[in-house]
PDB file of N, CA and C in Angstrom:
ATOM      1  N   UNK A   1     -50.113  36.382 -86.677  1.00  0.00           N
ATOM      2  CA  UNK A   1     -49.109  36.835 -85.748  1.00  0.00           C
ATOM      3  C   UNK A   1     -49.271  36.051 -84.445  1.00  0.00           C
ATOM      4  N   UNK A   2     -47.971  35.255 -83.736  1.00  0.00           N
ATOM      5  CA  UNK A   2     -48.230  34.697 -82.734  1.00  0.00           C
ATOM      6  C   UNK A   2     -47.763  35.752 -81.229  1.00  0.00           C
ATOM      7  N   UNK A   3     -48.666  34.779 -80.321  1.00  0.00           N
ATOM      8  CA  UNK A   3     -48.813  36.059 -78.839  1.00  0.00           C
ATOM      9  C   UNK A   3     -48.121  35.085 -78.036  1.00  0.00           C
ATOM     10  N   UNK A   4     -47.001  36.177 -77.661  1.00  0.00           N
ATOM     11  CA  UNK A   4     -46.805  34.636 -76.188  1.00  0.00           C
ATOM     12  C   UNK A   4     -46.593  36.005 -74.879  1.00  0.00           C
ATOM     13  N   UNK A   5     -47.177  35.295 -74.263  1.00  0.00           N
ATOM     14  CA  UNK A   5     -47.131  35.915 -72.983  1.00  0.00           C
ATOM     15  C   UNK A   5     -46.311  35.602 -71.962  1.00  0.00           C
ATOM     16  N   UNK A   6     -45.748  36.244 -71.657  1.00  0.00           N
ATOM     17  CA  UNK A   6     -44.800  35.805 -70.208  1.00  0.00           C
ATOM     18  C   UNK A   6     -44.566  36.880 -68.962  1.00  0.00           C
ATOM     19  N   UNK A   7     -44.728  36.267 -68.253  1.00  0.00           N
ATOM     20  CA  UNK A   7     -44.901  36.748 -66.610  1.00  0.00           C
ATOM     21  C   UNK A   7     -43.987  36.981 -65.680  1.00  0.00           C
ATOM     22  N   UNK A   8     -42.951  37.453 -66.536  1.00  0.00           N
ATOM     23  CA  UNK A   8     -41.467  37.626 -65.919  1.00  0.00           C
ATOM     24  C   UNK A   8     -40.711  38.704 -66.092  1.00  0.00           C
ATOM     25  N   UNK A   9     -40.610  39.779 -65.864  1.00  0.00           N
ATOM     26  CA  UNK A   9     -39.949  41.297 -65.786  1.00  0.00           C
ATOM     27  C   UNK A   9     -38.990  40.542 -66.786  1.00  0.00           C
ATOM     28  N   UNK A  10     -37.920  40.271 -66.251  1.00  0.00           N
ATOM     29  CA  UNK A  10     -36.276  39.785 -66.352  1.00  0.00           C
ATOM     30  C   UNK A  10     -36.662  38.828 -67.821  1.00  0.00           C
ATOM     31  N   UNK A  11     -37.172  38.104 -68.100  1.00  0.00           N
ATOM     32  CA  UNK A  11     -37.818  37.464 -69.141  1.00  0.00           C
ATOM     33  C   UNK A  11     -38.217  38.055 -70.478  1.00  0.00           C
ATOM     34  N   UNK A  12     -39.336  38.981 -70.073  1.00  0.00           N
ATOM     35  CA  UNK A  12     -39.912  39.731 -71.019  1.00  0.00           C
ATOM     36  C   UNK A  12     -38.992  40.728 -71.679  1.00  0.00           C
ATOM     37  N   UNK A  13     -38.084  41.327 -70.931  1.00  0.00           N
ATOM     38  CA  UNK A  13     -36.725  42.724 -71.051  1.00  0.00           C
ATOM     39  C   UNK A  13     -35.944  41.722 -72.039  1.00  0.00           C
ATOM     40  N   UNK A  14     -35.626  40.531 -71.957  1.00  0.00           N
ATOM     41  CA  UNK A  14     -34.572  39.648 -72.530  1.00  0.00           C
ATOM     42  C   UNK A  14     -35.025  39.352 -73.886  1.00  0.00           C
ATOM     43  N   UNK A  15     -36.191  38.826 -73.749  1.00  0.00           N
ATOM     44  CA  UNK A  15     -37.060  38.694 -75.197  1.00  0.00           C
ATOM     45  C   UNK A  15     -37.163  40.214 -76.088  1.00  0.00           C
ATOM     46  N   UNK A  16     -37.353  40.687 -75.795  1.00  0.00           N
ATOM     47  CA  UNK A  16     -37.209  41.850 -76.429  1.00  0.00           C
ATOM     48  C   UNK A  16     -35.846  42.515 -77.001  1.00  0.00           C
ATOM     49  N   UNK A  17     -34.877  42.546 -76.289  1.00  0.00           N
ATOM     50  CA  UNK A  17     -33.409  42.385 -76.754  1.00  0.00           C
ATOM     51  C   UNK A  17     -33.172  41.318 -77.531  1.00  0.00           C
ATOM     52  N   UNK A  18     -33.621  40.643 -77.199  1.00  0.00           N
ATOM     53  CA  UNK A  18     -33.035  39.388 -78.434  1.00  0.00           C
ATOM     54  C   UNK A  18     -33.693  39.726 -79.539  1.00  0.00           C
ATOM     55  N   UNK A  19     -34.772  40.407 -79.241  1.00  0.00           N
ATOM     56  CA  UNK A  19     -35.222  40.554 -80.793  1.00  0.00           C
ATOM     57  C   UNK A  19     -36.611  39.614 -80.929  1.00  0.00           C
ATOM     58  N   UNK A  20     -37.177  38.813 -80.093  1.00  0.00           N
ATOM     59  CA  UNK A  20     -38.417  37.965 -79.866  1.00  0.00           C
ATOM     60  C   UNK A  20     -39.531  38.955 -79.920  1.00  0.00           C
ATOM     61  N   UNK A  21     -39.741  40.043 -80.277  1.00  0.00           N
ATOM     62  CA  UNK A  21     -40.766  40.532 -79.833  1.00  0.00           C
ATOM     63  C   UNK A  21     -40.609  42.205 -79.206  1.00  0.00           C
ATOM     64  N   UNK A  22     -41.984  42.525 -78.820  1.00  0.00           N
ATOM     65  CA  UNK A  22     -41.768  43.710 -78.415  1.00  0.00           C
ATOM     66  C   UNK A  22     -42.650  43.699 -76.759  1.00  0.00           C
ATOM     67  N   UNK A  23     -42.351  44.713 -75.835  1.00  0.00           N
ATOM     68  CA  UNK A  23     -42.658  44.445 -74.770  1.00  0.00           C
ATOM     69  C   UNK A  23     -42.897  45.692 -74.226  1.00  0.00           C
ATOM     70  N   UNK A  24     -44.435  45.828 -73.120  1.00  0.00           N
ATOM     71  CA  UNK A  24     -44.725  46.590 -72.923  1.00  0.00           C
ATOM     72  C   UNK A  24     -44.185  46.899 -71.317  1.00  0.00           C
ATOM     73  N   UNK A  25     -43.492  47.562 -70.923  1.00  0.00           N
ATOM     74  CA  UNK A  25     -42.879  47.736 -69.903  1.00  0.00           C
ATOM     75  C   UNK A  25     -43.130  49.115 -69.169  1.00  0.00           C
ATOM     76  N   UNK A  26     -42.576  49.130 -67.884  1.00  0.00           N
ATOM     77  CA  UNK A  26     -42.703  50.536 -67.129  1.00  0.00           C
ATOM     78  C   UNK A  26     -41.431  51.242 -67.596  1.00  0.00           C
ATOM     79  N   UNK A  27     -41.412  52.519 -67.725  1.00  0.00           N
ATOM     80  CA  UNK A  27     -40.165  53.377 -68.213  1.00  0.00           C
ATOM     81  C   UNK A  27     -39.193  53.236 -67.344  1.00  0.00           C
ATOM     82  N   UNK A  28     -39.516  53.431 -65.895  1.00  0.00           N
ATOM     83  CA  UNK A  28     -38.511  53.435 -65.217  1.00  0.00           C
ATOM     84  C   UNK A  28     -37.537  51.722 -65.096  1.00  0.00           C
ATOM     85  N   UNK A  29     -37.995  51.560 -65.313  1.00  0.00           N
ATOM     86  CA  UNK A  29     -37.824  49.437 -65.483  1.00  0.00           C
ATOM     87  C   UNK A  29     -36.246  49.283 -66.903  1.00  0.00           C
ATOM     88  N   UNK A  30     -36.956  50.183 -67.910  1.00  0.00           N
ATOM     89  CA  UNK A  30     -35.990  50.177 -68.909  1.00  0.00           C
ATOM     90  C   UNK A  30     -34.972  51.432 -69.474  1.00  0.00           C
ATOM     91  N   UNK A  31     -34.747  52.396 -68.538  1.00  0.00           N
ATOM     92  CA  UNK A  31     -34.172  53.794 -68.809  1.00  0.00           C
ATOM     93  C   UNK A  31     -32.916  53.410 -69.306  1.00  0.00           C
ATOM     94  N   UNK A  32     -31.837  52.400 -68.486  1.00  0.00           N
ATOM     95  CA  UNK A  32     -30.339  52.934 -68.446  1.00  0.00           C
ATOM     96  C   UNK A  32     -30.492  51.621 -69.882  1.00  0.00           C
ATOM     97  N   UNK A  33     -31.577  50.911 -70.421  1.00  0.00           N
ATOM     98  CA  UNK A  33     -31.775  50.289 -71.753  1.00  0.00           C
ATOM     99  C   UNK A  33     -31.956  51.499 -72.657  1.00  0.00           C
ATOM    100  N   UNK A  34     -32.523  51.993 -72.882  1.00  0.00           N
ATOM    101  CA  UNK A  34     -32.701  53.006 -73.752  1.00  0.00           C
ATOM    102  C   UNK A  34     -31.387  54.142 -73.830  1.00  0.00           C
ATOM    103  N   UNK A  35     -31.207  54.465 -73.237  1.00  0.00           N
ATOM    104  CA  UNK A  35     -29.972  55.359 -72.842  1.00  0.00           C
ATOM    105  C   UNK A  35     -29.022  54.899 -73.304  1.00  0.00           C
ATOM    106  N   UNK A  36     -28.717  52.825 -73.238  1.00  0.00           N
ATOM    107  CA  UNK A  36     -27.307  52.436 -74.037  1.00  0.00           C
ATOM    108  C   UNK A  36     -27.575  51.926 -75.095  1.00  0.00           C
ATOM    109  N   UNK A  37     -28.518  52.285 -76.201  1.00  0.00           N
ATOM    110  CA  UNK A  37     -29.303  51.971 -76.943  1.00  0.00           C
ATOM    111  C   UNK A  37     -29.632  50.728 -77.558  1.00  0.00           C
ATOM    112  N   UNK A  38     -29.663  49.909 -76.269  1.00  0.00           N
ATOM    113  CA  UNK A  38     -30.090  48.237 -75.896  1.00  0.00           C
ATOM    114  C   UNK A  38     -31.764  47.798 -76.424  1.00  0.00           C
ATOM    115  N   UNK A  39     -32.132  48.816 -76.464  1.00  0.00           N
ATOM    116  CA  UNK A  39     -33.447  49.054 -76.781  1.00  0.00           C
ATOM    117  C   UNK A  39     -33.946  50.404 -77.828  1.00  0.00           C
ATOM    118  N   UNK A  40     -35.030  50.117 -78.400  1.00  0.00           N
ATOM    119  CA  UNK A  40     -35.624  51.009 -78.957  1.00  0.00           C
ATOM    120  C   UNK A  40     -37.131  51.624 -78.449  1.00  0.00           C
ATOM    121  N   UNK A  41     -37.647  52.711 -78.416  1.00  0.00           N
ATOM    122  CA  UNK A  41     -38.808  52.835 -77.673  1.00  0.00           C
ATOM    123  C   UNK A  41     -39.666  53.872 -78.559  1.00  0.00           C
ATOM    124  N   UNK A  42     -41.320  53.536 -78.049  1.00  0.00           N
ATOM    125  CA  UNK A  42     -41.964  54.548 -78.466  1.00  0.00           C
ATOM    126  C   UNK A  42     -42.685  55.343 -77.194  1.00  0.00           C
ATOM    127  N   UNK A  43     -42.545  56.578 -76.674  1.00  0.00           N
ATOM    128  CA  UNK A  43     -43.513  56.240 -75.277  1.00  0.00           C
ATOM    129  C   UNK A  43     -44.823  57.286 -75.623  1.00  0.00           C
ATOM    130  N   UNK A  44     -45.677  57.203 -74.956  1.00  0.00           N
ATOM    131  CA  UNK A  44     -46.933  57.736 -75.375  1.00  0.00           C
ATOM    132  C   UNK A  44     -47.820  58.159 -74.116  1.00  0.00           C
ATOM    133  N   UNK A  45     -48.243  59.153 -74.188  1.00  0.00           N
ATOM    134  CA  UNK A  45     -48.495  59.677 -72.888  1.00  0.00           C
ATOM    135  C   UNK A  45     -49.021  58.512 -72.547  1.00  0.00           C
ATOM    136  N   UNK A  46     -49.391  58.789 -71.326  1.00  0.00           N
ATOM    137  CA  UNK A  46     -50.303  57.796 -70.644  1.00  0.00           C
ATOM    138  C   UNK A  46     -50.560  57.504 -69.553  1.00  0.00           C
ATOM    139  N   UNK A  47     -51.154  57.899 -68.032  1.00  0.00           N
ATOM    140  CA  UNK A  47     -51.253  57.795 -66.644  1.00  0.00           C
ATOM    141  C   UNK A  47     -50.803  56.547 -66.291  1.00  0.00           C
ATOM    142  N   UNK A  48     -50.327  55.499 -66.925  1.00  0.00           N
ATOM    143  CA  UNK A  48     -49.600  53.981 -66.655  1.00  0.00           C
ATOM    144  C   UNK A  48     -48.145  54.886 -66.763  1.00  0.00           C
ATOM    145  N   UNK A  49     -47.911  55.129 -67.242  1.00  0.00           N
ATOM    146  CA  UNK A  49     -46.415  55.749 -67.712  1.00  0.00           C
ATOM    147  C   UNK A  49     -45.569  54.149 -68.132  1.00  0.00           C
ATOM    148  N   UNK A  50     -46.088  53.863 -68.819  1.00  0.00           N
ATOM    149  CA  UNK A  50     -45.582  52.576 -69.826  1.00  0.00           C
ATOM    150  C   UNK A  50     -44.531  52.717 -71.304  1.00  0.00           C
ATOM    151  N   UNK A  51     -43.663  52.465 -71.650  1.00  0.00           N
ATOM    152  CA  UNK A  51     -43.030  52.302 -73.216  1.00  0.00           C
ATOM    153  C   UNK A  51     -43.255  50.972 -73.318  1.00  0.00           C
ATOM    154  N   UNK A  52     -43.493  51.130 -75.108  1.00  0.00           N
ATOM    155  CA  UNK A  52     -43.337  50.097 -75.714  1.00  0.00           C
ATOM    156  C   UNK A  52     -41.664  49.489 -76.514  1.00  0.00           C
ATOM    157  N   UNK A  53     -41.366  48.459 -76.145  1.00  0.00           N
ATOM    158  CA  UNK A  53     -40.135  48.621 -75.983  1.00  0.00           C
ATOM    159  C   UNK A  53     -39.628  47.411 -76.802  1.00  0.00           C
ATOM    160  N   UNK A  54     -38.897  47.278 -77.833  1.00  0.00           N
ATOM    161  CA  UNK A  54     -38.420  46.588 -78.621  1.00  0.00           C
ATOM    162  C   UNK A  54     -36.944  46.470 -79.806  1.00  0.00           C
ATOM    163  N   UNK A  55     -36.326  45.709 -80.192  1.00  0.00           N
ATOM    164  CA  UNK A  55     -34.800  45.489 -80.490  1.00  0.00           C
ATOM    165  C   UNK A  55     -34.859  46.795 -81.580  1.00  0.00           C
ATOM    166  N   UNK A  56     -33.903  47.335 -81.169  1.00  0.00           N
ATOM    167  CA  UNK A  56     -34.012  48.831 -82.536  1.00  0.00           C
ATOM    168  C   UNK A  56     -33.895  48.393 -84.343  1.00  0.00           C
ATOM    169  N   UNK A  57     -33.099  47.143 -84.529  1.00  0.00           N
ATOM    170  CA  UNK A  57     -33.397  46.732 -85.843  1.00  0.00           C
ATOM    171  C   UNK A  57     -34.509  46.240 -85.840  1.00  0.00           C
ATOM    172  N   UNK A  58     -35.417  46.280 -85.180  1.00  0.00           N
ATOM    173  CA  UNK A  58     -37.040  45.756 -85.517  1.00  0.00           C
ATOM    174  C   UNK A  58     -37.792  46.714 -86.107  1.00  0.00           C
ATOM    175  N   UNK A  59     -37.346  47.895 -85.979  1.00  0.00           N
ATOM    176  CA  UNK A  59     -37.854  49.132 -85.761  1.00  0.00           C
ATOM    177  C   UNK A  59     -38.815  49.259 -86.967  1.00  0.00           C
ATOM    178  N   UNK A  60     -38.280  48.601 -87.838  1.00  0.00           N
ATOM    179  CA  UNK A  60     -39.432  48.741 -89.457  1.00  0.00           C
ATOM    180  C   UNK A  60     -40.054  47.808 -90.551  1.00  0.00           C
ATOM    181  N   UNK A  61     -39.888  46.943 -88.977  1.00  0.00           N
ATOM    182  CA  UNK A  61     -40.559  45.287 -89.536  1.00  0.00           C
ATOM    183  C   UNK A  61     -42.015  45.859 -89.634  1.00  0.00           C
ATOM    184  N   UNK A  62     -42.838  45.164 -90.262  1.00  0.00           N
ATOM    185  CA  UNK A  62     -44.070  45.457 -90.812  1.00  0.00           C
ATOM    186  C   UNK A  62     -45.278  45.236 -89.723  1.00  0.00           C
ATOM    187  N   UNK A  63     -44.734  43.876 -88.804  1.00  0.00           N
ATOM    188  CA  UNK A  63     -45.449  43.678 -87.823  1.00  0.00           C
ATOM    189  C   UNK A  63     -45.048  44.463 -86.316  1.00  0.00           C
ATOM    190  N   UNK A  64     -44.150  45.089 -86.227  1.00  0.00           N
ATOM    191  CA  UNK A  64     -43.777  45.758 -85.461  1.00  0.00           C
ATOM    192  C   UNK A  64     -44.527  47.402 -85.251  1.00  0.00           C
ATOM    193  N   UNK A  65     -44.576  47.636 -86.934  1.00  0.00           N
ATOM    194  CA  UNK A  65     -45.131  49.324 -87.242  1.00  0.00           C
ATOM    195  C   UNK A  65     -46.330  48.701 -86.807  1.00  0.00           C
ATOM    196  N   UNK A  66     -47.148  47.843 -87.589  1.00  0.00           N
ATOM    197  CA  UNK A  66     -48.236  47.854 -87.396  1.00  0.00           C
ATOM    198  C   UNK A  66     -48.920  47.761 -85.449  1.00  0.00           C
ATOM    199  N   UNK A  67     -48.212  46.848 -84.820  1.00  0.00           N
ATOM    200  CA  UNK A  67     -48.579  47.172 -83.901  1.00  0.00           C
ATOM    201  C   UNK A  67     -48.322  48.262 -82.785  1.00  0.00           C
ATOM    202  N   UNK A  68     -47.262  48.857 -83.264  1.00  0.00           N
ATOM    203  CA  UNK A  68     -46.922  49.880 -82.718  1.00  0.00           C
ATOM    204  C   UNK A  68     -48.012  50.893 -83.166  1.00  0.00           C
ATOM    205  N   UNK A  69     -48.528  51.231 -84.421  1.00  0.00           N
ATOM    206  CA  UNK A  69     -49.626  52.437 -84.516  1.00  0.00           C
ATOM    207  C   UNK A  69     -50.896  51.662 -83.881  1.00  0.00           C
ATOM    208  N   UNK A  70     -51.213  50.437 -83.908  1.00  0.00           N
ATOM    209  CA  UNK A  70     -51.965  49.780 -83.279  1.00  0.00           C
ATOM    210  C   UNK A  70     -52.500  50.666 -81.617  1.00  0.00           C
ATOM    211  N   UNK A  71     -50.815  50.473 -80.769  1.00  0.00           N
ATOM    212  CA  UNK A  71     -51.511  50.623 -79.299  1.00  0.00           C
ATOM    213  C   UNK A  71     -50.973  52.390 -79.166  1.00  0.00           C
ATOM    214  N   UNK A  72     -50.922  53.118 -80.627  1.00  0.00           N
ATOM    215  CA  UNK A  72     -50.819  54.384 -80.244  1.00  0.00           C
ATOM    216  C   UNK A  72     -51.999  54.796 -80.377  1.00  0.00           C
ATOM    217  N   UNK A  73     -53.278  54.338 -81.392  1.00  0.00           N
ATOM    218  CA  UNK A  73     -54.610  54.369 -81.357  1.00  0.00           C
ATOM    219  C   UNK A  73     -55.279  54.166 -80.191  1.00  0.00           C
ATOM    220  N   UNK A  74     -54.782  53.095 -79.436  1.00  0.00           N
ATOM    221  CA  UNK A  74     -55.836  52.626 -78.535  1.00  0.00           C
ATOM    222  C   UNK A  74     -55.373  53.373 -77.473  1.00  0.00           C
ATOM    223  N   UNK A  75     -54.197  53.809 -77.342  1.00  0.00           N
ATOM    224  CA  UNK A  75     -53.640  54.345 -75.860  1.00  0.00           C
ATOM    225  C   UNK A  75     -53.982  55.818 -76.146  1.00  0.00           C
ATOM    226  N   UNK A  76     -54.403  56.550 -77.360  1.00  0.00           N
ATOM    227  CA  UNK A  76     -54.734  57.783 -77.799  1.00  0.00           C
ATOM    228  C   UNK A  76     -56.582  57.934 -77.367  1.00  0.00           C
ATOM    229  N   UNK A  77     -56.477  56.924 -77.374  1.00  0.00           N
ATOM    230  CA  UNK A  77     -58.527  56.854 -77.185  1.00  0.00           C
ATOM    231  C   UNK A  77     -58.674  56.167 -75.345  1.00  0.00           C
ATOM    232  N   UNK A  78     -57.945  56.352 -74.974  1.00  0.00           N
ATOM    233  CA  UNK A  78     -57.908  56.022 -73.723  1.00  0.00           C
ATOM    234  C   UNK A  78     -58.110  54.389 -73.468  1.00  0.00           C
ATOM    235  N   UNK A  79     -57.495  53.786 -73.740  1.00  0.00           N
ATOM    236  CA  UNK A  79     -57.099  52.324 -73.923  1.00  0.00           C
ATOM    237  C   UNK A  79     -57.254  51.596 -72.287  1.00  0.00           C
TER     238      UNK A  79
END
């Protein structure tokens, strides 16, 4: 699985809509996305108050589940 990192709010939100990937964002950053269902989300408690946020037909790609139960483990064990 390849990692690309990028350092750009406006960037990272775009990649993720397109479907590049999934992106860990602040909730408030992506609400009126989720709301027009531009996005798909998982959110998980967490004192960051972060979603993981990615294209809703991704939703049951294999590498997608997997990392999605991935950072619900780690964010469940205090990550």
């Amino acid at each position: 699985m390849a990692v690309l990192y990028i350092n750009n709010f406006a960037a990272v939100l775009q990649a993720a809509m397109d479907g590049g990937g999934i992106a860990l964002v602040r909730s408030l950053l992506v609400s009126d996305d989720l709301k027009a269902g531009r996005l798909s989300d998982i959110s998980i408690p967490s004192p960051l108050a972060y979603y993981l946020v990615y294209r809703a037909e991704s939703c049951n790609l294999p590498q997608v589940c997997a990392f999605r139960e991935r950072m619900k483990v780690e964010w469940q064990e205090g990550y």
